[in-house]
C-alpha atoms as a PDB file:
ATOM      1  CA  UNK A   1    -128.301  37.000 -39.742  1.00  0.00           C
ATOM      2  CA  UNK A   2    -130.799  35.440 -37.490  1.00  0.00           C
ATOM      3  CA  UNK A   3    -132.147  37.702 -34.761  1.00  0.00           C
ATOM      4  CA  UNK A   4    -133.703  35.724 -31.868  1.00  0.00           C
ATOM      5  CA  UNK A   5    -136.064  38.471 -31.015  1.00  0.00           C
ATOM      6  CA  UNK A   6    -137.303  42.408 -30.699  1.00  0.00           C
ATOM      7  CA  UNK A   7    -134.535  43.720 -28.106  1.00  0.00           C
ATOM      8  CA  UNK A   8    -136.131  46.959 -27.484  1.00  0.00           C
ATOM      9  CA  UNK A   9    -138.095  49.607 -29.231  1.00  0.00           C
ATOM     10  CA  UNK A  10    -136.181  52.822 -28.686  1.00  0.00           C
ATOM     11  CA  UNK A  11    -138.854  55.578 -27.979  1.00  0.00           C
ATOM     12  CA  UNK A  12    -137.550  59.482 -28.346  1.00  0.00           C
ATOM     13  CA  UNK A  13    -138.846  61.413 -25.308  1.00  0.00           C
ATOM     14  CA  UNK A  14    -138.510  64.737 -24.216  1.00  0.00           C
ATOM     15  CA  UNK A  15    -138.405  64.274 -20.678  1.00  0.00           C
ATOM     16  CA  UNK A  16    -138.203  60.822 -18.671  1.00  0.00           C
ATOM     17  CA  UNK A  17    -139.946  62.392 -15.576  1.00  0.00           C
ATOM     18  CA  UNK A  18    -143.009  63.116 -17.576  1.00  0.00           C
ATOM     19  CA  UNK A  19    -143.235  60.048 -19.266  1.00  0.00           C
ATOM     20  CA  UNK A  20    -142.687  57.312 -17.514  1.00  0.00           C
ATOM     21  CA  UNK A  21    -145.343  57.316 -15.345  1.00  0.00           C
ATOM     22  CA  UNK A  22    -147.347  56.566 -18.525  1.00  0.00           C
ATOM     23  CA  UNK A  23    -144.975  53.799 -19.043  1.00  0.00           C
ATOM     24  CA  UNK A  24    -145.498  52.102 -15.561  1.00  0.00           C
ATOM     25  CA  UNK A  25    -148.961  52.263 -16.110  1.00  0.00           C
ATOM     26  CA  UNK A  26    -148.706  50.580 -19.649  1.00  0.00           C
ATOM     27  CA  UNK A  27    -146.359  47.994 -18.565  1.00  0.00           C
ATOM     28  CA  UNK A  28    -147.616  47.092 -14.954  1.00  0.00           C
ATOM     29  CA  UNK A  29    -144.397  47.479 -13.735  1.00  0.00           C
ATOM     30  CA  UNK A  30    -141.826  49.811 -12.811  1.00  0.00           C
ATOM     31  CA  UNK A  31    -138.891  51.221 -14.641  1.00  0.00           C
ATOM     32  CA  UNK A  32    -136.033  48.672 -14.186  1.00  0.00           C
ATOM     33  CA  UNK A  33    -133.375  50.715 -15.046  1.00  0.00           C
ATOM     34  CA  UNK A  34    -131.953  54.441 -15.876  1.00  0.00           C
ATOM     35  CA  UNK A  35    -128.911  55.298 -17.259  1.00  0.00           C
ATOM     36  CA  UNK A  36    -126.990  58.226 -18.939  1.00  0.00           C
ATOM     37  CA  UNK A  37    -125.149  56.958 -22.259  1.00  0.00           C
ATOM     38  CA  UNK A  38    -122.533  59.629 -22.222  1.00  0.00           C
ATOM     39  CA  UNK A  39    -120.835  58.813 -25.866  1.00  0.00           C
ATOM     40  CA  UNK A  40    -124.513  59.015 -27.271  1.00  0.00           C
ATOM     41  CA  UNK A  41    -125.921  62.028 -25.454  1.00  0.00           C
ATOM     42  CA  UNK A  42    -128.728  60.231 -23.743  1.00  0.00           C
ATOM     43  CA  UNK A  43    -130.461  59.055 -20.298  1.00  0.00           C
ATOM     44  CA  UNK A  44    -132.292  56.110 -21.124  1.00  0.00           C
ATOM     45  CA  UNK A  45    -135.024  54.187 -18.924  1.00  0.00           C
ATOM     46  CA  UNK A  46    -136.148  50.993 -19.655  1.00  0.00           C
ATOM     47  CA  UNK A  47    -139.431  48.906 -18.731  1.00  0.00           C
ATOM     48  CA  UNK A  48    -140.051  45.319 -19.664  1.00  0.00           C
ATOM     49  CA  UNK A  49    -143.038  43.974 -21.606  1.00  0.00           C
ATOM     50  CA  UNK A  50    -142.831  40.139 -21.594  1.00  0.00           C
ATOM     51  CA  UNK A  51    -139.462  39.019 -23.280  1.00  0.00           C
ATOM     52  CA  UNK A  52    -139.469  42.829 -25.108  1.00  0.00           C
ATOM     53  CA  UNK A  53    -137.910  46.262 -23.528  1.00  0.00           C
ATOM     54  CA  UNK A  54    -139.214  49.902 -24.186  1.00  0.00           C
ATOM     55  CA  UNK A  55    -136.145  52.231 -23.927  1.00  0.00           C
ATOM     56  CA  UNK A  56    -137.104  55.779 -23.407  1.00  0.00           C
ATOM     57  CA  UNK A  57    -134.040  58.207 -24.850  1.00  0.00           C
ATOM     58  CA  UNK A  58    -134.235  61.699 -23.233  1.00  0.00           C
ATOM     59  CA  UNK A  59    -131.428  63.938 -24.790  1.00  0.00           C
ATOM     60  CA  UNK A  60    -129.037  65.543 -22.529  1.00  0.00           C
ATOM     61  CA  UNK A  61    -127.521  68.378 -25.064  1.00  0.00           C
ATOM     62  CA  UNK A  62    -129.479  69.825 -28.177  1.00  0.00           C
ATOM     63  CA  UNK A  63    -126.737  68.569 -29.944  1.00  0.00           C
ATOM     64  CA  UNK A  64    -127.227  65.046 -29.396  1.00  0.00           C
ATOM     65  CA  UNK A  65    -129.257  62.791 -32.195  1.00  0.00           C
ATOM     66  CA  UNK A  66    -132.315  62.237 -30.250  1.00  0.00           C
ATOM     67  CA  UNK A  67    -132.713  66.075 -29.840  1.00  0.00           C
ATOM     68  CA  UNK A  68    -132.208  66.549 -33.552  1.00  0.00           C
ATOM     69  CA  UNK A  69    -135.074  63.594 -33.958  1.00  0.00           C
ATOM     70  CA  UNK A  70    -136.892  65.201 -31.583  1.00  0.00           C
ATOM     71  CA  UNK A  71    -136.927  68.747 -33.067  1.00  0.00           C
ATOM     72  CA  UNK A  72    -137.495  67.313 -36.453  1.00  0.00           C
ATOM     73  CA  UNK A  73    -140.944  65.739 -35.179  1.00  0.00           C
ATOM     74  CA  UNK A  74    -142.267  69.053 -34.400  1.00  0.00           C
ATOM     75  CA  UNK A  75    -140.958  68.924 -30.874  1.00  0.00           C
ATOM     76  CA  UNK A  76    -142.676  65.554 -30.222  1.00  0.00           C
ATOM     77  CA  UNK A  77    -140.825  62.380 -29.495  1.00  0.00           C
ATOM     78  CA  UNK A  78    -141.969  59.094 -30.816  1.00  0.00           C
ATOM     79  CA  UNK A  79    -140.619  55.941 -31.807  1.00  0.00           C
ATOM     80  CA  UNK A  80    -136.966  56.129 -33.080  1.00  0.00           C
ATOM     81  CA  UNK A  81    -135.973  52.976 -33.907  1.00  0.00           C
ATOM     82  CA  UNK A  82    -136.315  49.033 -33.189  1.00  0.00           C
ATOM     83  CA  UNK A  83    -133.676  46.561 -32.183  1.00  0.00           C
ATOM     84  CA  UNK A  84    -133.430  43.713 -33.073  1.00  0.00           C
ATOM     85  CA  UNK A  85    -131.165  40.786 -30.724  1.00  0.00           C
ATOM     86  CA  UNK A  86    -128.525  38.879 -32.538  1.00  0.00           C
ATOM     87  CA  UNK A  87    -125.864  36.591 -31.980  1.00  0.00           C
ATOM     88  CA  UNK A  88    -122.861  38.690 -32.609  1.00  0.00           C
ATOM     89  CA  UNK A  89    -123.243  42.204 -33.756  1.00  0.00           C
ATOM     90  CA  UNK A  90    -119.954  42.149 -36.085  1.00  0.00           C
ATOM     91  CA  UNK A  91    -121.004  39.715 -37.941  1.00  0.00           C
ATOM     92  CA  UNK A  92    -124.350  40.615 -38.312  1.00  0.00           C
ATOM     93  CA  UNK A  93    -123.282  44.271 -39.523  1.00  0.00           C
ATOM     94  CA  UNK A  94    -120.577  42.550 -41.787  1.00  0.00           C
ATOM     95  CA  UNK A  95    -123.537  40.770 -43.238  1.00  0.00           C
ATOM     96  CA  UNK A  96    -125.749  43.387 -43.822  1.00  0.00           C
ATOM     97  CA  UNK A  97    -122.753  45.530 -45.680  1.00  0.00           C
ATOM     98  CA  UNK A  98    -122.340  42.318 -48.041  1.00  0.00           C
ATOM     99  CA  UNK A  99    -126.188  42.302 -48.320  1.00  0.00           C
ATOM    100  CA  UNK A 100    -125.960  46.368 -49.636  1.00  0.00           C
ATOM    101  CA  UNK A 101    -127.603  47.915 -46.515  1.00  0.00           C
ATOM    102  CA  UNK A 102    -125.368  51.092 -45.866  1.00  0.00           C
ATOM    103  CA  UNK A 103    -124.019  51.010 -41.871  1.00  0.00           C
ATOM    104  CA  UNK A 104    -124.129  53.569 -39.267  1.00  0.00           C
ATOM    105  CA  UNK A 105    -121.688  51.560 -37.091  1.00  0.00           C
ATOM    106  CA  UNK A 106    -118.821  49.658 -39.227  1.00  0.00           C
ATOM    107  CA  UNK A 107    -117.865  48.125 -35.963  1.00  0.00           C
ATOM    108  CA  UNK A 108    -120.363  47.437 -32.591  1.00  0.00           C
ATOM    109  CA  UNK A 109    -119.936  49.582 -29.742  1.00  0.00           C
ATOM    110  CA  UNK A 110    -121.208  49.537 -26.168  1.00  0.00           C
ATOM    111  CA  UNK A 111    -124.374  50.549 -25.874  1.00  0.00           C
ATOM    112  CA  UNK A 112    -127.301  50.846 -22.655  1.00  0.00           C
ATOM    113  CA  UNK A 113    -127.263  47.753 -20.149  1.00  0.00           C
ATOM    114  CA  UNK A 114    -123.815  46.815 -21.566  1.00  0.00           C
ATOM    115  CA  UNK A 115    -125.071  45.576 -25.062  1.00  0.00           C
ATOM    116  CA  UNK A 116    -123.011  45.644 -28.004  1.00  0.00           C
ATOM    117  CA  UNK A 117    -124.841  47.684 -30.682  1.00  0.00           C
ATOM    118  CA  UNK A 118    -124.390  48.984 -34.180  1.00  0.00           C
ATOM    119  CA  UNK A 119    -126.829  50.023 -35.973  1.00  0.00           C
ATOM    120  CA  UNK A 120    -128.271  50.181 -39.773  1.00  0.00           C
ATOM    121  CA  UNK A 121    -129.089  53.460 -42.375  1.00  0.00           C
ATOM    122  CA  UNK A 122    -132.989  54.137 -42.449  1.00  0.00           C
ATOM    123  CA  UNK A 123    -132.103  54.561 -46.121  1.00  0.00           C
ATOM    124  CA  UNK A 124    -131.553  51.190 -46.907  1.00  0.00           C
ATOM    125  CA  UNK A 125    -134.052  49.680 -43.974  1.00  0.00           C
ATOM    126  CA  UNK A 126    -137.512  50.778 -45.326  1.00  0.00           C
ATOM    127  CA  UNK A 127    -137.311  54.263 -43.111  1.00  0.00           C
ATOM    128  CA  UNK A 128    -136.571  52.466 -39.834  1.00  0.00           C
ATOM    129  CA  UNK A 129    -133.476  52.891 -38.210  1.00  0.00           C
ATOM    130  CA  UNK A 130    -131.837  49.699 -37.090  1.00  0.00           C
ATOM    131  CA  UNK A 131    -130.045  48.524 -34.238  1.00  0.00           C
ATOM    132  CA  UNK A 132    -128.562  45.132 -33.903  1.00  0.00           C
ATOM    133  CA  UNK A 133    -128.101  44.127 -30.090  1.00  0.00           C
ATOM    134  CA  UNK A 134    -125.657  41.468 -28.632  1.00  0.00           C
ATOM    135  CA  UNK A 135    -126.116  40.576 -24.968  1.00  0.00           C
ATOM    136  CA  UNK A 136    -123.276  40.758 -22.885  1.00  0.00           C
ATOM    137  CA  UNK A 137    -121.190  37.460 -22.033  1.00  0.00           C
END
């Protein structure tokens, strides 16, 4: 596995309103783009910073992980994970298995702006959760 760069860091927030205009300010620049990740119970907004994104995950149920993070961090967000851009996520997560690293995602799935993701157990990843990203073709 090779990764080519930092895809994103994926920052837990509680609400995007509140929080991105601390964002704009950091990055100089607007948010690009908002979306609602239905299958992982999220509205994301990202900003870019040079060839690396910040995602901002706002849950949209309690029951959704970034809630769970959330509540776990004493009702603070803060960063929840780093992705990492690869070639082709099913190898790379086929790799990682064969390397011992325990999987979240046995297969990639579609993630924000159309990426392929899977991502990797904080157990096995020094305490940071994971994500592989393959840009869309």
């Amino acid at each position: 596995m090779k990764p080519t760069h930092i895809e994103h860091l994926g920052i837990a927030v509680t609400s995007l309103e509140e929080t991105m205009p601390f964002f704009e300010f950091l990055s100089g620049s607007k948010c690009y783009s908002i979306e609602e990740v239905a299958d992982q119970k999220v509205k994301t907004a990202f900003f870019k910073i040079g060839q690396t994104k910040i995602e901002l995950l706002e849950p949209t149920c309690p029951e959704s992980t970034i809630a769970k993070f959330i509540e776990k961090n004493g009702g603070k967000g803060g960063i929840h994970h780093v992705a990492f851009n690869v070639e082709n996520v099913a190898e790379a997560l086929k790799e990682a298995e064969a390397f011992g690293i325990k999987l979240i995602d046995v297969q990639p799935r579609k993630g924000a702006e159309n990426l392929m993701i899977g991502f990797l157990h904080p157990k096995n990843t020094c305490g940071v959760l994971t994500e592989l990203c393959e840009q869309p073709k």
